[in-house]
Protein backbone atom coordinates (compact mmCIF):
# COMPACT_ATOMS: atom_id res chain seq x y z
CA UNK A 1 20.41 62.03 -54.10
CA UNK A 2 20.77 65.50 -51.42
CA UNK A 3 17.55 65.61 -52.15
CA UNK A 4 16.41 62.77 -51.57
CA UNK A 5 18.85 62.20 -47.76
CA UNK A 6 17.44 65.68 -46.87
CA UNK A 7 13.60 64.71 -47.48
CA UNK A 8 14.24 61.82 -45.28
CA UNK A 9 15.58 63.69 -42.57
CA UNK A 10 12.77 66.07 -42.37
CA UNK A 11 10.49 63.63 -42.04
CA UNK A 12 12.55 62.05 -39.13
CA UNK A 13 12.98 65.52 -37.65
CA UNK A 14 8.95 65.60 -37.78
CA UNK A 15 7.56 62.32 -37.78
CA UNK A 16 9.47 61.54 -34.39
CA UNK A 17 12.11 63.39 -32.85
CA UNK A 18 9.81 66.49 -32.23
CA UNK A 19 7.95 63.95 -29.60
CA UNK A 20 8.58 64.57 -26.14
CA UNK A 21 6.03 62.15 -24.44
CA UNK A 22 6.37 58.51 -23.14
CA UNK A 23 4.15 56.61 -25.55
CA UNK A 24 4.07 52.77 -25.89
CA UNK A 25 2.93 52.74 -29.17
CA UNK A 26 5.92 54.73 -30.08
CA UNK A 27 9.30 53.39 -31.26
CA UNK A 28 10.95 51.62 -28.13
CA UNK A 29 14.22 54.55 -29.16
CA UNK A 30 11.43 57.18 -28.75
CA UNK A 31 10.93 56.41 -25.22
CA UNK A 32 14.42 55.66 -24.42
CA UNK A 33 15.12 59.26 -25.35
CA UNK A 34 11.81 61.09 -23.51
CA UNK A 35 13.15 58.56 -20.22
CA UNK A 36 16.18 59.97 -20.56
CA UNK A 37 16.08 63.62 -20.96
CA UNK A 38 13.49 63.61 -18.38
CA UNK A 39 16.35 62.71 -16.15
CA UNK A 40 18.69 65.06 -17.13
CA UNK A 41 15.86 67.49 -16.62
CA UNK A 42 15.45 67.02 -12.99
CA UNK A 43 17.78 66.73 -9.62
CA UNK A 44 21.27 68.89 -9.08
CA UNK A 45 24.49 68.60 -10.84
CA UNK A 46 26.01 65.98 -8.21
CA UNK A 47 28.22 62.91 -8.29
CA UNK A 48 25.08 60.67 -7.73
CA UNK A 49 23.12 62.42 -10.52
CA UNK A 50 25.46 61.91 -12.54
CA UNK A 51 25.77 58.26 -12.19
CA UNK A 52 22.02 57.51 -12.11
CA UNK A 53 21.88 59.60 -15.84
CA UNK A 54 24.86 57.39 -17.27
CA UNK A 55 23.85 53.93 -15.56
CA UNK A 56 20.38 54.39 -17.05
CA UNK A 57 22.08 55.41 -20.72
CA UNK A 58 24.04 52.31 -20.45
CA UNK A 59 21.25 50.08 -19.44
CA UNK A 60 18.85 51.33 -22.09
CA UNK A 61 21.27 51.36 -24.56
CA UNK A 62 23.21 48.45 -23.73
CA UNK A 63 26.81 50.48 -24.14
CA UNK A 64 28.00 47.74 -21.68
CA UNK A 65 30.19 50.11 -19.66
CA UNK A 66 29.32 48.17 -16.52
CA UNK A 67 31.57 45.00 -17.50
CA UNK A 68 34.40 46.90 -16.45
CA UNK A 69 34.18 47.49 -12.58
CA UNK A 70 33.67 51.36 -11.43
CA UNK A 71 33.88 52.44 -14.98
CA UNK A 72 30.33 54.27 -14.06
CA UNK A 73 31.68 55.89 -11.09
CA UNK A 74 35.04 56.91 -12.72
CA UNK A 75 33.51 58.31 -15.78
CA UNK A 76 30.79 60.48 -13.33
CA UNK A 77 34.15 61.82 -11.18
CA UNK A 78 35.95 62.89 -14.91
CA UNK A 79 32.75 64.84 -15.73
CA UNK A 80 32.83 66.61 -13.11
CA UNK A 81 36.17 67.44 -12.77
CA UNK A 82 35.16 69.40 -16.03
CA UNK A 83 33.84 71.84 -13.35
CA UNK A 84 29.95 73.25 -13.61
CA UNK A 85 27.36 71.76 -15.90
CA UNK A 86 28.73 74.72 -18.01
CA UNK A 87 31.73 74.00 -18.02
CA UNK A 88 30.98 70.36 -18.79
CA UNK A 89 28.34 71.71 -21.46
CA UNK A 90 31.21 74.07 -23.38
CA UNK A 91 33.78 71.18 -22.94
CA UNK A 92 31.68 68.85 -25.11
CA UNK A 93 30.23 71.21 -27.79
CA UNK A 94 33.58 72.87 -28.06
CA UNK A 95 34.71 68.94 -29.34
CA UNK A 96 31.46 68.58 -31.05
CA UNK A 97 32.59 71.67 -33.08
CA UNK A 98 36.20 69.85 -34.23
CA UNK A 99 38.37 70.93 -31.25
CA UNK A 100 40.66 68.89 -29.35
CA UNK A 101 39.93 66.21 -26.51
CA UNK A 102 42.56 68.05 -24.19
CA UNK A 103 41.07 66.42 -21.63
CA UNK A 104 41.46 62.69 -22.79
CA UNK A 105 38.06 62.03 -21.76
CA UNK A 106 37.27 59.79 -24.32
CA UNK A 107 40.26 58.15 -25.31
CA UNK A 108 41.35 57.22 -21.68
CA UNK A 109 40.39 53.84 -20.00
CA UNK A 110 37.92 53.18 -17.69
CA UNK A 111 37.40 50.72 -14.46
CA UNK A 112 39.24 47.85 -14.22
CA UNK A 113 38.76 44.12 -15.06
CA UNK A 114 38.13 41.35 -12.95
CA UNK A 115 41.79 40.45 -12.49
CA UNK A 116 42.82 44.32 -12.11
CA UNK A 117 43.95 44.97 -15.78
CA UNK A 118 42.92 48.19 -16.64
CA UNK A 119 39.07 48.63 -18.42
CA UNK A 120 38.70 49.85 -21.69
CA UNK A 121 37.80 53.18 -23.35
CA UNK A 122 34.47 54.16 -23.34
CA UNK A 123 33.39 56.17 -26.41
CA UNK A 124 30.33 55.18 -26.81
CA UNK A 125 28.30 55.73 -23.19
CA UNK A 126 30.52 59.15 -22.91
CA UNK A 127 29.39 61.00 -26.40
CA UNK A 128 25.63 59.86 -25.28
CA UNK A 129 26.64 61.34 -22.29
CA UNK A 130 27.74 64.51 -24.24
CA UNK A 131 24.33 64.48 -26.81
CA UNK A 132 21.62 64.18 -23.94
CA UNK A 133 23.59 66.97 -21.88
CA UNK A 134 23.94 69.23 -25.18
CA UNK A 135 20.05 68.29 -26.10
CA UNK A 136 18.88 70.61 -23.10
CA UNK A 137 20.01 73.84 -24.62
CA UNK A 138 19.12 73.42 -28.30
CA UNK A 139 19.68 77.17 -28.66
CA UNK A 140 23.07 77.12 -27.23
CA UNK A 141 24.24 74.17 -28.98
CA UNK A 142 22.40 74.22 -31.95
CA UNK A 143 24.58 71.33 -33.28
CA UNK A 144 24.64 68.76 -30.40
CA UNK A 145 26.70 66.19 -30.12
CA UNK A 146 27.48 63.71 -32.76
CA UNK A 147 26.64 59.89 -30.76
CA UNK A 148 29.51 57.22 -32.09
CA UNK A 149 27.41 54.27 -32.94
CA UNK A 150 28.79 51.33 -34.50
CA UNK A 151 25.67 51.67 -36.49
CA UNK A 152 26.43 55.65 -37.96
CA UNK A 153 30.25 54.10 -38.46
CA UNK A 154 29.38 51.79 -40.67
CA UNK A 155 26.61 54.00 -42.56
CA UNK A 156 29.33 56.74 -42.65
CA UNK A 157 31.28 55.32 -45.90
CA UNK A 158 28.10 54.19 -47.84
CA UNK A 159 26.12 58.08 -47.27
CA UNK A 160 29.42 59.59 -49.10
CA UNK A 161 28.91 57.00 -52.01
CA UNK A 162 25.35 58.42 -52.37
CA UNK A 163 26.71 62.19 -51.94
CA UNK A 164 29.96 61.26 -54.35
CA UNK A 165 31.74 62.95 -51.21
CA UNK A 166 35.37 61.23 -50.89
CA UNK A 167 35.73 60.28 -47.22
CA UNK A 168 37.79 62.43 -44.85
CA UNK A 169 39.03 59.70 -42.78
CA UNK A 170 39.21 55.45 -43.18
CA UNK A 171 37.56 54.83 -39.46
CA UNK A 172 38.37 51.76 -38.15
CA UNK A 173 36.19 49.59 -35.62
CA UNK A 174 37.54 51.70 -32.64
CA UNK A 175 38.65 55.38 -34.47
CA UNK A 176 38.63 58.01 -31.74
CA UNK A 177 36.29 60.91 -31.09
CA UNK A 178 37.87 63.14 -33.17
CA UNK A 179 38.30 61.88 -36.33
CA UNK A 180 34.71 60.32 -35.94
CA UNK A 181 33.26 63.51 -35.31
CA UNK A 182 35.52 65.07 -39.03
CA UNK A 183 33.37 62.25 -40.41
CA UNK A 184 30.14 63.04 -39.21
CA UNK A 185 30.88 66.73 -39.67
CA UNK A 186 31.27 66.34 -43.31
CA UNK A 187 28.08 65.20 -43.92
CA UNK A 188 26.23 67.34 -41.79
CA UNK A 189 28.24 70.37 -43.64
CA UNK A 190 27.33 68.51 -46.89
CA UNK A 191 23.78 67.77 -45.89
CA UNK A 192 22.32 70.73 -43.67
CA UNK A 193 22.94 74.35 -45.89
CA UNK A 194 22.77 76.25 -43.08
CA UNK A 195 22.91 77.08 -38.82
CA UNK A 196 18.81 77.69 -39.59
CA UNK A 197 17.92 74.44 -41.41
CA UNK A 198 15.46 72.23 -39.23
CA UNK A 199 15.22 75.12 -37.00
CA UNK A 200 14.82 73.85 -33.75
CA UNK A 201 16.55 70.47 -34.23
CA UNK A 202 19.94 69.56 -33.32
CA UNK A 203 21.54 69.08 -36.50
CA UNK A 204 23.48 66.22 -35.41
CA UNK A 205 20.88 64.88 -33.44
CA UNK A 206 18.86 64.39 -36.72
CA UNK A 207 22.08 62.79 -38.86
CA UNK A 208 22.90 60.57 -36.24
CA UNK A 209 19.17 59.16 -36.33
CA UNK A 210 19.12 58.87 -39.97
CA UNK A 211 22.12 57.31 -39.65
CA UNK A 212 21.11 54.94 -37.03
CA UNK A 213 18.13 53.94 -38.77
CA UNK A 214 19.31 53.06 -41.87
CA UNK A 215 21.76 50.56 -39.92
CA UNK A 216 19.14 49.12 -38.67
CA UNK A 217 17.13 49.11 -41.70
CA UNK A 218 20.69 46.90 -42.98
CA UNK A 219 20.65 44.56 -40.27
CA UNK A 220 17.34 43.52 -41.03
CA UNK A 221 16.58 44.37 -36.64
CA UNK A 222 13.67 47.07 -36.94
CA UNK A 223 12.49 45.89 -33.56
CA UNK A 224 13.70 49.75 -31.68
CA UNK A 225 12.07 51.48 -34.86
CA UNK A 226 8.73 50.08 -33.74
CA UNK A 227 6.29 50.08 -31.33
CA UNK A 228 5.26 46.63 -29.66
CA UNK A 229 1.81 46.53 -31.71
CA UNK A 230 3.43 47.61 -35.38
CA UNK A 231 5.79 45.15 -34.45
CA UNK A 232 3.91 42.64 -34.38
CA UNK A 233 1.86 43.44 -37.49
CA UNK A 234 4.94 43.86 -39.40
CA UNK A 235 5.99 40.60 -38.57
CA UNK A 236 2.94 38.86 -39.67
CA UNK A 237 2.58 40.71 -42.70
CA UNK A 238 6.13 38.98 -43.92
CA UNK A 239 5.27 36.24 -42.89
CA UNK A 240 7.77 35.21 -40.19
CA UNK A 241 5.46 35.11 -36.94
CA UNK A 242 5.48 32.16 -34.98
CA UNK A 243 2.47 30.74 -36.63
CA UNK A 244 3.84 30.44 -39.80
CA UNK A 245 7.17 29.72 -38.87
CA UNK A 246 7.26 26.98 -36.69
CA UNK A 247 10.53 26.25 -35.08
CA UNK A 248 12.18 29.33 -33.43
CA UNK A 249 15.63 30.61 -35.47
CA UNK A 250 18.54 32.26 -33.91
CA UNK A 251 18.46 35.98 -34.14
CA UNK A 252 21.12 36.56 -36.94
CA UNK A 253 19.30 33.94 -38.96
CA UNK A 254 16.16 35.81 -38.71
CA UNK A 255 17.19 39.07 -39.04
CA UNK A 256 18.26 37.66 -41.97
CA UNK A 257 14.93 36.67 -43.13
CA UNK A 258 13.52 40.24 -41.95
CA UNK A 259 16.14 41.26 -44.47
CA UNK A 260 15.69 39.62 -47.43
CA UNK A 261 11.36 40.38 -46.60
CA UNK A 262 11.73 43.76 -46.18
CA UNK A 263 13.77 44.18 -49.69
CA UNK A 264 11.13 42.57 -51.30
CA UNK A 265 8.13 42.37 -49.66
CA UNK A 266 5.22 45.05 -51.57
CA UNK A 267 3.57 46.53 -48.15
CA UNK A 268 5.75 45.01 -45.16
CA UNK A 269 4.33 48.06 -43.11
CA UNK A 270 0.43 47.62 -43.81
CA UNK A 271 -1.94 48.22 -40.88
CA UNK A 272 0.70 49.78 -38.79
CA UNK A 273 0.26 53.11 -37.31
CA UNK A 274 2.13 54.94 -39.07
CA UNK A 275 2.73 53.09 -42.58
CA UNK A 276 3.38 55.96 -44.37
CA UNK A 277 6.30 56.99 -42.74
CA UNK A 278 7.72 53.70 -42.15
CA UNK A 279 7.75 53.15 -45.85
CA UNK A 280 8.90 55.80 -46.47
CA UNK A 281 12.18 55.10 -44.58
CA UNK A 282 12.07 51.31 -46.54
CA UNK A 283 12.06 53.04 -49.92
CA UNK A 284 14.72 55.44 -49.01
CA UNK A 285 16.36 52.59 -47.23
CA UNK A 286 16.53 50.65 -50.56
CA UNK A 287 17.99 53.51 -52.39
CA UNK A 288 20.58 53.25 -49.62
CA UNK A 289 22.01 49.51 -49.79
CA UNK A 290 22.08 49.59 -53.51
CA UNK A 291 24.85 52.11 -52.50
CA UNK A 292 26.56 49.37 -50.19
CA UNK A 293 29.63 47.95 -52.02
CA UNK A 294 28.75 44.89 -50.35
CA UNK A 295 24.70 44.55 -50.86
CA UNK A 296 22.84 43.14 -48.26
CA UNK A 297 20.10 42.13 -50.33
């Protein structure tokens, strides 16, 4: 089953995260990520940057760190009290690398609520902070920054069924960044030999997008996996396109449907663009839930 999980992620380390170019026919997560580095790539280390790089992170990642008021702003001023993009840089890798939050960056509040109570932590939007910052000096931080995804959370627990790897920590729906990242770090330990293996790649960066995919893969949503034209196809080759469906479901009750299709279905991904590797990911995405104690299909 190593075998297997590390075949996959060379073919996500390939197949898309060694893109670098805006391209709609890409996966929408593709272009969220060339958007965003390009802006960490350009204008000085400032307050202001800083803010524009973590509103657009929350916006195309809907982290929702904007429903608590200034929580933007606040986080940009704790950054920077860090001191130089250095600094910040060392700070986060240093973490990334199982050392302490001394700073509380991630486990303190932040903003306020409408009626003044205090806003809430903001784990999420801050380690995405931490990976695109990290992903600029791949050579430096060879390891990145593991994201925390609700997504890679849940995948966590079912990835040490399929290694027979007892789980270093129970995380709960709101763990903190360092347990988390004991979590992810076992895998990647169990799952990447070496410092040299996918030379070039962030080794988190890759486990966190296997991880993420999969998810997605299990909630039956493959819309961010796809471009808008495979999209489309895949969802007229199961079947579920307006046309055949007639009255429009809610989203979980489609997904749902997507779900069931794509556990079943012989060639969900024909005609795309890149069938091959999307089923690929289905096959090894089957292999996967069967190791689910609670089977979504």
């Amino acid at each position: 089953m190593k075998e297997a999980i590390v075949d996959i992620l060379r073919h996500i380390a390939v197949d898309e995260l060694a893109g670098e170019k805006i391209d709609l026919s890409q996966a929408d997560y593709i272009n969220q990520r060339a958007i965003i580095n390009s802006i960490f790539r350009q204008g000085e280390y400032t307050k202001g940057q800083l803010i524009l790089r973590l509103t657009v992170i929350d916006s195309l990642y809907s982290t929702n760190a904007a429903y608590s008021y200034f929580s933007i702003e606040e986080m940009a001023e704790k950054i920077l009290a860090l001191g130089t993009q250095r600094q910040a840089r060392d700070y986060f890798y240093s973490i990334a690398c199982l050392g302490k939050d001394n700073k509380k960056l991630f486990d303190e509040p932040y903003g306020i609520q409408k009626d003044l109570r205090e806003g809430s932590k903001q784990m999420s939007l801050l380690s995405k902070y931490a990976y695109y910052e990290l992903m600029q000096e791949p050579q430096r931080y060879p390891k990145g920054f593991p994201i925390y995804d609700r997504l890679a959370r849940e995948a966590y627990p079912i990835v040490c069924r399929m290694l027979k790897l007892k789980p270093v920590e129970r995380l709960s729906q709101t763990p903190d960044i360092e347990p988390y990242i004991k979590c992810i770090n076992q895998l990647r330990k169990e799952l990447f030999a070496n410092d040299e293996m996918f030379h070039g790649f962030q080794q988190f960066d890759v486990l966190d997008a296997y991880l993420w995919r999969m998810g997605k893969f299990n909630e039956g949503n493959l819309s961010l996996l796809l471009g808008r034209d495979d999209y489309c196809q895949f969802i007229r080759n199961i079947k579920l396109d307006a046309d055949t469906m007639g009255k429009a479901l809610p989203s979980d009750q489609f997904n749902k449907l997507v779900l069931k299709a794509q556990a079943q279905a012989q060639s969900p991904f024909a005609k795309c663009s890149n069938e091959a590797y999307l089923s690929l990911l289905l096959q090894h995405w089957r292999m996967f839930n069967a190791h689910d104690r609670h089977p979504l299909v």
